[in-house]
N, C-alpha and C. Protein backbone atom coordinates (compact mmCIF):
# COMPACT_ATOMS: atom_id res chain seq x y z
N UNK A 1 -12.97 -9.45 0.84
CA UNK A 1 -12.80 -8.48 1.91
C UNK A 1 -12.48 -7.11 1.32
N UNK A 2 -12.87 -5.94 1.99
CA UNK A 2 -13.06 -4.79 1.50
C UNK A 2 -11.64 -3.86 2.37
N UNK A 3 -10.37 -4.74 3.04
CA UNK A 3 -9.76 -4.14 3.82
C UNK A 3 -8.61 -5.03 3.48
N UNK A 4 -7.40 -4.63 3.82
CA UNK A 4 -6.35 -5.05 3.87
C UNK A 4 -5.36 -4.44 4.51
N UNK A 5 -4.52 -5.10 5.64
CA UNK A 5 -3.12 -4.81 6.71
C UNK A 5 -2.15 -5.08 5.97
N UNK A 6 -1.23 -3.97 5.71
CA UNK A 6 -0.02 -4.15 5.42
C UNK A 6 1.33 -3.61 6.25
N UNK A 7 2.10 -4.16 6.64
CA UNK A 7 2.97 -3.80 7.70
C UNK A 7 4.39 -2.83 7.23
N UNK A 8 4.63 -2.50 7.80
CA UNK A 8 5.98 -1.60 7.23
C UNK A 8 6.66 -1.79 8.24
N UNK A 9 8.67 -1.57 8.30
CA UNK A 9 9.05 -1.48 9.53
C UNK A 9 9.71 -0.21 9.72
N UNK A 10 10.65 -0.32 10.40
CA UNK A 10 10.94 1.20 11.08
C UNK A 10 11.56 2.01 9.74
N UNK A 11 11.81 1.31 8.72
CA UNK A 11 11.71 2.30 7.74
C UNK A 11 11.05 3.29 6.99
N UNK A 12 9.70 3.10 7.77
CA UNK A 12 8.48 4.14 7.80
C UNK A 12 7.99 4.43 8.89
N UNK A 13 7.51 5.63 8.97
CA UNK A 13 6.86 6.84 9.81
C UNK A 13 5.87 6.45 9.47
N UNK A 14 5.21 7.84 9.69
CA UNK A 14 3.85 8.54 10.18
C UNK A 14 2.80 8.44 8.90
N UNK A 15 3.50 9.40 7.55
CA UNK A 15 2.83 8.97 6.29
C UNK A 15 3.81 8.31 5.39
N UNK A 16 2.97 7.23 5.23
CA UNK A 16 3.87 6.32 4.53
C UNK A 16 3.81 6.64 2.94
N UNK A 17 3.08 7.43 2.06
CA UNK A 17 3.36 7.77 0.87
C UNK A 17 4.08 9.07 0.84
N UNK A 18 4.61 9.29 2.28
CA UNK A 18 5.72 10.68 1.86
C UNK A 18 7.30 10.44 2.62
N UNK A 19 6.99 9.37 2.80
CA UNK A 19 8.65 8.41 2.63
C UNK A 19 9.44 8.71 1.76
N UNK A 20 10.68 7.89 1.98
CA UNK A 20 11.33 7.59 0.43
C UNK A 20 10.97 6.61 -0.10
N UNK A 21 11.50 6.85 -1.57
CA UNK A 21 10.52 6.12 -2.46
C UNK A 21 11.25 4.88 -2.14
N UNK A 22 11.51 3.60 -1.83
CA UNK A 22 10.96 2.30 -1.50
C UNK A 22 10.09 2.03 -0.69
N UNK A 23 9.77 2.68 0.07
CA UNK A 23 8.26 2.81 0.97
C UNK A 23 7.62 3.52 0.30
N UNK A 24 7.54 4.54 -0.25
CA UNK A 24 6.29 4.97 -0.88
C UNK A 24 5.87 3.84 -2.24
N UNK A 25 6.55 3.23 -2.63
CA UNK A 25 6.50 2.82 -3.95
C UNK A 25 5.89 0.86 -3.50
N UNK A 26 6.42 0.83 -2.83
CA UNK A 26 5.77 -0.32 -2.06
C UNK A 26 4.46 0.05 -1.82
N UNK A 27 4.18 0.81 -0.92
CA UNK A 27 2.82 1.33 -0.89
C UNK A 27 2.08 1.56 -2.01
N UNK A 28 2.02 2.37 -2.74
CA UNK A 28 1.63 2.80 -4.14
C UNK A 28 1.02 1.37 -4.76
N UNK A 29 2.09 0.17 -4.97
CA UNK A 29 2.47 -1.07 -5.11
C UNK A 29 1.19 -1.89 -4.63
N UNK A 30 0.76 -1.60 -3.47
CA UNK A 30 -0.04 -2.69 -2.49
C UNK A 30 -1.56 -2.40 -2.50
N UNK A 31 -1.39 -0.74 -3.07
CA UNK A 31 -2.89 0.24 -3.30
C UNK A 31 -3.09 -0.64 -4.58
N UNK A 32 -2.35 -0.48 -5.81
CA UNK A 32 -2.85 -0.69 -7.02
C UNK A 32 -3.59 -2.12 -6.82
N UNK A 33 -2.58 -3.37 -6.13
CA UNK A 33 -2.95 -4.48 -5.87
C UNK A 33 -4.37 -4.33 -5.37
N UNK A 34 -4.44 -3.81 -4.01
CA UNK A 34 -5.82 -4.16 -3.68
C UNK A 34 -6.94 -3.43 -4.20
N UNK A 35 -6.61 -2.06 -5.21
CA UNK A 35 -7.62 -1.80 -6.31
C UNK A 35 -8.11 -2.78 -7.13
N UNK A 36 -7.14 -3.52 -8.16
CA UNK A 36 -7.10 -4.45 -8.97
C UNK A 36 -7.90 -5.33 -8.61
N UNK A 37 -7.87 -6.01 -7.95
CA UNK A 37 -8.75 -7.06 -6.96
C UNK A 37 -10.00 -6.33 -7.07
N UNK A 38 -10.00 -5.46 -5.95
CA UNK A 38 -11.78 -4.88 -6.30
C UNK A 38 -12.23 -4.78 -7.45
N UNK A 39 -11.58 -4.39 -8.58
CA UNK A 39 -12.26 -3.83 -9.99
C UNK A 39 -12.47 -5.38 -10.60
N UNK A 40 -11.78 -6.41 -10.44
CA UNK A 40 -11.93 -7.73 -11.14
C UNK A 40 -13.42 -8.36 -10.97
N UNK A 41 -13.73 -7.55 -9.04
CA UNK A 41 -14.75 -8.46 -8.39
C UNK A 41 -16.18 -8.16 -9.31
N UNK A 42 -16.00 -6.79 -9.39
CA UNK A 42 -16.95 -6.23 -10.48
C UNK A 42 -18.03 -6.38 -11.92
């Protein structure tokens, strides 16, 4: 799959990479993951 849902709770807003950093870094976190994955499929 070319998509992935990841949930946050009320400890994030609107943009979630301009949080504080345990939400941004989580995020950041979940990007690399589902990069990684794509580049393996390759």
């Amino acid at each position: 799959s070319d998509a992935r849902i990841v949930s946050f709770g009320k400890e994030a807003a609107h943009e979630i990479l301009r949080e504080a950093d345990p939400v941004r870094n989580r995020a950041i976190g979940e990007i690399d993951l589902f990069l990684a994955a794509r580049a393996q499929k390759r």
